[in-house]
N, C-alpha and C. Protein backbone atom coordinates (compact mmCIF):
# COMPACT_ATOMS: atom_id res chain seq x y z
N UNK A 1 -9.56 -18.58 -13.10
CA UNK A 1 -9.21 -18.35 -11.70
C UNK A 1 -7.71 -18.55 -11.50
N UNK A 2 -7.23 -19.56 -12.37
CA UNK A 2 -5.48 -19.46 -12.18
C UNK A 2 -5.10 -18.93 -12.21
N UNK A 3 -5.26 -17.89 -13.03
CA UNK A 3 -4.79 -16.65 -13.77
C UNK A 3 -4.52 -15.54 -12.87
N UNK A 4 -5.83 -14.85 -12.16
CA UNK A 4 -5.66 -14.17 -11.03
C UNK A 4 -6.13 -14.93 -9.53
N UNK A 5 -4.58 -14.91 -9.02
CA UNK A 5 -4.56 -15.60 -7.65
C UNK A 5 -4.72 -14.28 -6.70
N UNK A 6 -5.59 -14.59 -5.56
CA UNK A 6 -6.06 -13.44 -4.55
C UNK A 6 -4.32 -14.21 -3.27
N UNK A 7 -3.66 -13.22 -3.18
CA UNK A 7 -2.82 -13.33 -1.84
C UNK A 7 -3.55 -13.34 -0.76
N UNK A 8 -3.04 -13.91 -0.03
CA UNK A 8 -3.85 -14.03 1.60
C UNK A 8 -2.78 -13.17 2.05
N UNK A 9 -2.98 -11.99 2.14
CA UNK A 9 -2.09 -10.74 2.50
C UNK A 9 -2.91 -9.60 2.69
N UNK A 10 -2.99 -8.77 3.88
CA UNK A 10 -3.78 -7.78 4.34
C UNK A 10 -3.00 -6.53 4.25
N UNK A 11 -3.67 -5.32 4.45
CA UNK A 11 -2.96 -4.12 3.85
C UNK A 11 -1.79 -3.69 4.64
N UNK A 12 -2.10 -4.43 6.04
CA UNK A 12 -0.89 -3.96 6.82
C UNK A 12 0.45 -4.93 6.55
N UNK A 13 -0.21 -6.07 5.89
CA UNK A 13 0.89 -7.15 5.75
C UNK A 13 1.96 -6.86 4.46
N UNK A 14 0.87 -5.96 3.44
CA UNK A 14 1.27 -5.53 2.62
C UNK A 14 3.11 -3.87 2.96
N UNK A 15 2.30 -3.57 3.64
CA UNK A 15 3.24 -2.49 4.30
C UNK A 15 4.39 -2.87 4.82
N UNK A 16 4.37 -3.69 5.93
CA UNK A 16 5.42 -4.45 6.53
C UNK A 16 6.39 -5.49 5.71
N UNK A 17 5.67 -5.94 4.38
CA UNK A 17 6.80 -6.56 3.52
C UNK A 17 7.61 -5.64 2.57
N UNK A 18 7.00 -4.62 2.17
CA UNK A 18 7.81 -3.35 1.95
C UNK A 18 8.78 -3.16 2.74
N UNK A 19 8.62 -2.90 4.25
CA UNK A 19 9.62 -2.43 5.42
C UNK A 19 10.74 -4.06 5.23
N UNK A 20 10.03 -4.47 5.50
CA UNK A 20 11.16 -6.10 5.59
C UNK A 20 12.22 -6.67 4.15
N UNK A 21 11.10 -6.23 3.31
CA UNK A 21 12.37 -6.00 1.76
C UNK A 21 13.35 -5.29 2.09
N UNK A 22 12.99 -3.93 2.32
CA UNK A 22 14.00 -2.52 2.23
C UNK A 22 14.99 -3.32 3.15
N UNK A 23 14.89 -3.61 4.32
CA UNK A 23 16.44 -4.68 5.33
C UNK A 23 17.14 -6.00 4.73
N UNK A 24 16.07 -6.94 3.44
CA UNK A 24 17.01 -7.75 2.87
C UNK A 24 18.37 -7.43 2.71
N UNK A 25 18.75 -8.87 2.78
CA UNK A 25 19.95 -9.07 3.38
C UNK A 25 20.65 -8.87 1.44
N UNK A 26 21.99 -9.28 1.45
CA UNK A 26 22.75 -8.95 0.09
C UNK A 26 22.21 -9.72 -0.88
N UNK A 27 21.79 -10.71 -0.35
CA UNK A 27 21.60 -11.98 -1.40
C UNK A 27 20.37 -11.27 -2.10
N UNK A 28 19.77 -10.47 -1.69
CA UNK A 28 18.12 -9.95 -2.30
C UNK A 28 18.95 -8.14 -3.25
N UNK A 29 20.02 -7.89 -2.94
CA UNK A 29 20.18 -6.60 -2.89
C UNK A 29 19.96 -6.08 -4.62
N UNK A 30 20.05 -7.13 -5.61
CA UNK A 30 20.44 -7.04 -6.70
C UNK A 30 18.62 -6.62 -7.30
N UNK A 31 17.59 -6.89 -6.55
CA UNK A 31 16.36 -6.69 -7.13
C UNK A 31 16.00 -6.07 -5.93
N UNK A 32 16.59 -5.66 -4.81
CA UNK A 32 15.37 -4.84 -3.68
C UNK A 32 16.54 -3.46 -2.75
N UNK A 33 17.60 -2.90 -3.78
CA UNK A 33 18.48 -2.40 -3.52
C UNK A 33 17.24 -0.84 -3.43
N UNK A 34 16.08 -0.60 -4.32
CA UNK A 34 15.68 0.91 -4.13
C UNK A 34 14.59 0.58 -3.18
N UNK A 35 14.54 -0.30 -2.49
CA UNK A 35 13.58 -0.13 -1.44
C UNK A 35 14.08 0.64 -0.08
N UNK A 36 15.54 0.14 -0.08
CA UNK A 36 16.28 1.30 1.29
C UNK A 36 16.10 2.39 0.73
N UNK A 37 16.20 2.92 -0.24
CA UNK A 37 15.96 4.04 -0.41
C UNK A 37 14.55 4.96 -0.74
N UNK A 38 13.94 4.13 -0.83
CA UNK A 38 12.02 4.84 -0.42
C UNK A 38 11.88 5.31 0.63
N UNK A 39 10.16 5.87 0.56
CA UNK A 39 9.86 6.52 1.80
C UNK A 39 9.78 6.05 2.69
N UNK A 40 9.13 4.79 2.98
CA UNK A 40 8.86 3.88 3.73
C UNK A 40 10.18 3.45 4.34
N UNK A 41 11.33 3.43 4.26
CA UNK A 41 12.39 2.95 4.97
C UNK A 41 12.39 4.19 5.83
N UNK A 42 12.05 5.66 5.94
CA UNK A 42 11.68 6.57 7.47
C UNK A 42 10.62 6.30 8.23
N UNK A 43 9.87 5.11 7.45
CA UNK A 43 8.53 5.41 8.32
C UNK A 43 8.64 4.90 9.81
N UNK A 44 7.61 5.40 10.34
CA UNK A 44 7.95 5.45 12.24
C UNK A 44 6.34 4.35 12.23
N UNK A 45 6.22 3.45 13.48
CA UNK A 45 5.15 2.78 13.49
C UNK A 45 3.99 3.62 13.56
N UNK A 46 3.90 4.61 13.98
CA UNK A 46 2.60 5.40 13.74
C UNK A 46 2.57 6.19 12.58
N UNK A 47 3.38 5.75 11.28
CA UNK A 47 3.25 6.29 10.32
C UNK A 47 2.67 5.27 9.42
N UNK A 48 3.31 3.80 9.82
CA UNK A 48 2.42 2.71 9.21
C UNK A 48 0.89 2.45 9.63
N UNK A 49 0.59 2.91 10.51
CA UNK A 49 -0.81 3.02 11.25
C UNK A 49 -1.66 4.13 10.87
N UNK A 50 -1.25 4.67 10.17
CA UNK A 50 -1.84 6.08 9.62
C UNK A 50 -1.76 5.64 8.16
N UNK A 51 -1.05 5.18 7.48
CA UNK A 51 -1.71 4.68 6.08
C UNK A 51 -2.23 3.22 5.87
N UNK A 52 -2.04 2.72 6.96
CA UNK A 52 -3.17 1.63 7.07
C UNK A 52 -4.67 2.00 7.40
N UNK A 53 -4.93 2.78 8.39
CA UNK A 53 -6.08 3.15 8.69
C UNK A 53 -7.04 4.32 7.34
N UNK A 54 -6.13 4.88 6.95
CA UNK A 54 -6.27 5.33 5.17
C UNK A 54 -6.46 4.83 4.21
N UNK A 55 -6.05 3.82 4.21
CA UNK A 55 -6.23 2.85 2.91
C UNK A 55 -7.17 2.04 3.06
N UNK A 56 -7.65 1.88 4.54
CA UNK A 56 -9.27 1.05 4.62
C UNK A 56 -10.12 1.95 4.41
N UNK A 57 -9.99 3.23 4.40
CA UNK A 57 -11.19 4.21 4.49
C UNK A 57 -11.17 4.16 2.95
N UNK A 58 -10.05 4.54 2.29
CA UNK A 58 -10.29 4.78 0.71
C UNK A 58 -10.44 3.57 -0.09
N UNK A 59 -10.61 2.56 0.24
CA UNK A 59 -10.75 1.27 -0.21
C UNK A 59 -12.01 1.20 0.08
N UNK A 60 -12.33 1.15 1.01
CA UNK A 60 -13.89 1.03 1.34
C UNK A 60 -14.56 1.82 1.04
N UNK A 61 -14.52 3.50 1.09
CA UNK A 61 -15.33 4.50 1.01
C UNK A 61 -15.12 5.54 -0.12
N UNK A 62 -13.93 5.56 -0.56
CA UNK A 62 -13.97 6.71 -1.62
C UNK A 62 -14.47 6.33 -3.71
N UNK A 63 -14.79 7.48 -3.63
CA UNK A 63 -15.43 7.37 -5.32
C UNK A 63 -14.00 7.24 -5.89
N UNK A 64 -13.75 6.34 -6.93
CA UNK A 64 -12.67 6.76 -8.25
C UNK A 64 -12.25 7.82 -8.03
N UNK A 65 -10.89 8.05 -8.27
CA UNK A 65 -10.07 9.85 -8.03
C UNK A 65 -10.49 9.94 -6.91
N UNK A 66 -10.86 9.62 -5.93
CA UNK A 66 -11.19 10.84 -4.51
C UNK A 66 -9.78 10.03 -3.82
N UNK A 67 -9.43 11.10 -3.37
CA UNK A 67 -7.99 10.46 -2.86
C UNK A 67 -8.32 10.65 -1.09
N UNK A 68 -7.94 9.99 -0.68
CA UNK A 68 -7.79 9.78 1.03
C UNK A 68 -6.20 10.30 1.72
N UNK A 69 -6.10 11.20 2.31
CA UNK A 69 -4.69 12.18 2.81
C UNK A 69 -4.33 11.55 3.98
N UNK A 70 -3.16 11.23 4.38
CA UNK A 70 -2.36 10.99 6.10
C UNK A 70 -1.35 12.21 6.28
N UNK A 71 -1.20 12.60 7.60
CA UNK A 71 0.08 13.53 7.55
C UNK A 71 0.21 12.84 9.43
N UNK A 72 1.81 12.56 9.25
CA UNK A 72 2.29 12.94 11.12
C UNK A 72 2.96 13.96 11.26
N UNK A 73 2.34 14.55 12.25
CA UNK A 73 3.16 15.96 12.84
C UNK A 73 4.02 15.38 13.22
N UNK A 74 4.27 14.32 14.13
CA UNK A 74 5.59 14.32 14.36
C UNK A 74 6.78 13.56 14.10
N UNK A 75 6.02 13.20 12.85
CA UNK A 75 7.63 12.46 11.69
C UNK A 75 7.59 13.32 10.64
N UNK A 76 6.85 14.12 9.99
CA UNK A 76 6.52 15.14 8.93
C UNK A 76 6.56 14.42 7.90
N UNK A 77 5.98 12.94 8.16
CA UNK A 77 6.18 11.89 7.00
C UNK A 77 3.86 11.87 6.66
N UNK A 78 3.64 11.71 5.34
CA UNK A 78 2.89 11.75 5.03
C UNK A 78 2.61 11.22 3.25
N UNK A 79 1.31 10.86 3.28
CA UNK A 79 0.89 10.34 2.05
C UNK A 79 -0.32 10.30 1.38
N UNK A 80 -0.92 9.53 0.60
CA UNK A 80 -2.26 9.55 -0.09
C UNK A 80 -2.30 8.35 -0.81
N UNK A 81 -3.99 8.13 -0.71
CA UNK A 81 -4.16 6.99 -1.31
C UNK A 81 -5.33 7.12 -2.17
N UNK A 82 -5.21 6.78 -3.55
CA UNK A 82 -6.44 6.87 -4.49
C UNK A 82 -6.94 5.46 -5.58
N UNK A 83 -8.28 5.83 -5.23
CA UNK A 83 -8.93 4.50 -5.94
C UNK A 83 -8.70 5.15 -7.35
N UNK A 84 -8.59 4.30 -8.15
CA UNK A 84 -8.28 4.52 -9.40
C UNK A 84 -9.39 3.74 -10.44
N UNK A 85 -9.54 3.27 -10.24
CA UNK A 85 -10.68 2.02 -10.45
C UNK A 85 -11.22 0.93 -9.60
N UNK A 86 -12.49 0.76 -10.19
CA UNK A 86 -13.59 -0.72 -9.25
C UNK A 86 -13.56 -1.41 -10.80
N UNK A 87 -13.36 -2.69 -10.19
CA UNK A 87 -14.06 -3.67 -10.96
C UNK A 87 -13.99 -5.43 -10.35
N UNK A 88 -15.00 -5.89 -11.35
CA UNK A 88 -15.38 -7.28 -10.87
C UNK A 88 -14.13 -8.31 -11.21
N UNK A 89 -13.39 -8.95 -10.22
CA UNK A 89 -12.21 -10.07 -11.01
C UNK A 89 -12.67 -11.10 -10.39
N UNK A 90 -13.01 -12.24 -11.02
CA UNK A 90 -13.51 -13.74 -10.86
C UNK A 90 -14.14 -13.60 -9.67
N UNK A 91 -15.63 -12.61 -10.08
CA UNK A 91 -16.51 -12.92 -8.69
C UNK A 91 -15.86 -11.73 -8.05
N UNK A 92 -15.33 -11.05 -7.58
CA UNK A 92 -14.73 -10.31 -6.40
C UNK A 92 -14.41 -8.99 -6.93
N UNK A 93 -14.91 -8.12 -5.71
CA UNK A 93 -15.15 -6.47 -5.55
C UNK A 93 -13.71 -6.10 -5.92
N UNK A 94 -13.01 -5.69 -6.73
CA UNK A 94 -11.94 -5.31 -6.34
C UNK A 94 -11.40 -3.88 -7.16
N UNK A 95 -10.48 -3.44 -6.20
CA UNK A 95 -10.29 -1.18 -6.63
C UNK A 95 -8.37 -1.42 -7.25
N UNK A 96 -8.04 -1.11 -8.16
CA UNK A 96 -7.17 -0.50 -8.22
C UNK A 96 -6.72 0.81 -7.83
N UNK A 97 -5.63 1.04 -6.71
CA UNK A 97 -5.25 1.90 -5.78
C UNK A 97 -3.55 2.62 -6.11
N UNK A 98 -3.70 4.21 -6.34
CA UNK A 98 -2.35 4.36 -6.03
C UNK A 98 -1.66 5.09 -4.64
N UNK A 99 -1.01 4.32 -4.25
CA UNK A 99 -0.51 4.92 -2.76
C UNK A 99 0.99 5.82 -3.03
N UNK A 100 1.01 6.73 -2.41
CA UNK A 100 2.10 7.98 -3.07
C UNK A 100 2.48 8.13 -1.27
N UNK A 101 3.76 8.47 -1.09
CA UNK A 101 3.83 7.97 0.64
C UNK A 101 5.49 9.54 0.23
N UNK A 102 5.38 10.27 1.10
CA UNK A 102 6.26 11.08 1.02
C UNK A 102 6.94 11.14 2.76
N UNK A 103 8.28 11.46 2.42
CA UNK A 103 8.94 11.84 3.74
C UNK A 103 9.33 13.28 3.02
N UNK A 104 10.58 14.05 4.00
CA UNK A 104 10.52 14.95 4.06
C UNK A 104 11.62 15.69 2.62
N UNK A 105 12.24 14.48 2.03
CA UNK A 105 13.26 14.36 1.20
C UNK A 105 12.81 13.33 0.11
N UNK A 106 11.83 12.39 -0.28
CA UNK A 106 11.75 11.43 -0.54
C UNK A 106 10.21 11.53 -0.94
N UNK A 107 9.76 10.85 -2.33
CA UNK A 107 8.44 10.13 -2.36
C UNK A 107 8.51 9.23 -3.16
N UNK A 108 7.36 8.97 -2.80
CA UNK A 108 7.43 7.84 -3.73
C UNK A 108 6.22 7.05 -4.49
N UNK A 109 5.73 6.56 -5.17
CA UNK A 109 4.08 6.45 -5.83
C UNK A 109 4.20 4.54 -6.00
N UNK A 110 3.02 3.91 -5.87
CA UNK A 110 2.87 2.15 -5.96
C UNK A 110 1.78 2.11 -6.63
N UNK A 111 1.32 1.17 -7.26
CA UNK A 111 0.01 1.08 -7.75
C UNK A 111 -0.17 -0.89 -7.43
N UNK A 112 -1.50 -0.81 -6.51
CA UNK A 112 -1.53 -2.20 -6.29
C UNK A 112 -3.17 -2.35 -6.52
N UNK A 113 -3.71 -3.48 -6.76
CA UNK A 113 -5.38 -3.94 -6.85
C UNK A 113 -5.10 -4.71 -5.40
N UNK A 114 -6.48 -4.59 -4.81
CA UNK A 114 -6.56 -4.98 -3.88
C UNK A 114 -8.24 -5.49 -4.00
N UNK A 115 -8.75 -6.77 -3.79
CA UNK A 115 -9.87 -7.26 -3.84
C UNK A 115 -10.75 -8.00 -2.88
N UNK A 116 -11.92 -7.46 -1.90
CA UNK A 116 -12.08 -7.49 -0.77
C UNK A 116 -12.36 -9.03 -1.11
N UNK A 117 -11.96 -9.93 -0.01
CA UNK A 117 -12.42 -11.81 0.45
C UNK A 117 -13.57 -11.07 2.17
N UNK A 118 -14.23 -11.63 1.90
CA UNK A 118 -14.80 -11.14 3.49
C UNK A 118 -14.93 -9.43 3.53
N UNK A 119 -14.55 -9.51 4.76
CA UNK A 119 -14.51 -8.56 5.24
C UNK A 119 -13.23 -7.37 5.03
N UNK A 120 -11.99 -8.34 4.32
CA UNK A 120 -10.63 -7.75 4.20
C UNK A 120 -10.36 -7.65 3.01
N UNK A 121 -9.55 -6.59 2.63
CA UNK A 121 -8.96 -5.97 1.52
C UNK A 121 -7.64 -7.15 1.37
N UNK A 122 -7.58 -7.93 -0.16
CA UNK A 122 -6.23 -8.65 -0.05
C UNK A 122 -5.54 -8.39 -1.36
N UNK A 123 -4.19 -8.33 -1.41
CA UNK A 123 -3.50 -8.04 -2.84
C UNK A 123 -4.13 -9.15 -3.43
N UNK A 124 -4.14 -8.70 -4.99
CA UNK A 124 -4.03 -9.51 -6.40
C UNK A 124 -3.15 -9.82 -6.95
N UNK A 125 -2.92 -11.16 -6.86
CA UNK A 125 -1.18 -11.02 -7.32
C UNK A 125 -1.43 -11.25 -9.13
């Protein structure tokens, strides 16, 4: 169980520390300098709400490979999210996921496990 620690971090929490890296300040710049430059530094709040609400559906509901799609008409920012694998880690349901998040100039691909506690999807660190 030491080994793999479950974060108490939810998918939106997960998103928003992405957004909050990409603004570190200089002292971070030397390890989080390509996060200003991802997709996610265009994203608009209803673009984070659209791959949050995606990533519970494909976490929860899709087969291996079935990928789950977002698009905003009106940021033309859009992405996908695919289970890649299920499996059991110490007791717990958990999917390896790749999230691919495009703007209109920009994409970009993550690969994170995420392993439901309850009712919520939480990173594996």
């Amino acid at each position: 169980m030491q080994h793999n620690k479950i974060l108490k971090i939810t998918i939106k929490s997960v998103i928003a520390l992405c957004f909050i890296l990409m603004l570190a300040t200089n002292s971070y710049a030397v390890n989080m300098q390509h996060l200003k430059y991802s997709p996610v530094a265009r994203f608009t709040p209803e673009d984070f709400e659209m791959l949050q609400t995606t990533a519970k559906k494909a976490l929860n509901d899709n087969k291996n490979g079935v990928s789950s799609e977002w698009k905003n008409p009106e940021s033309n920012n859009s992405g996908s999210i695919t289970p890649l694998n299920t499996s059991m880690i110490d007791g717990m349901h958990c999917r390896k996921v790749e999230i691919i998040n495009r703007t209109e100039s920009k994409s970009g691909t993550t690969v994170f496990t995420f392993c439901k506690v309850g009712e919520r999807w939480k990173v594996l660190k």
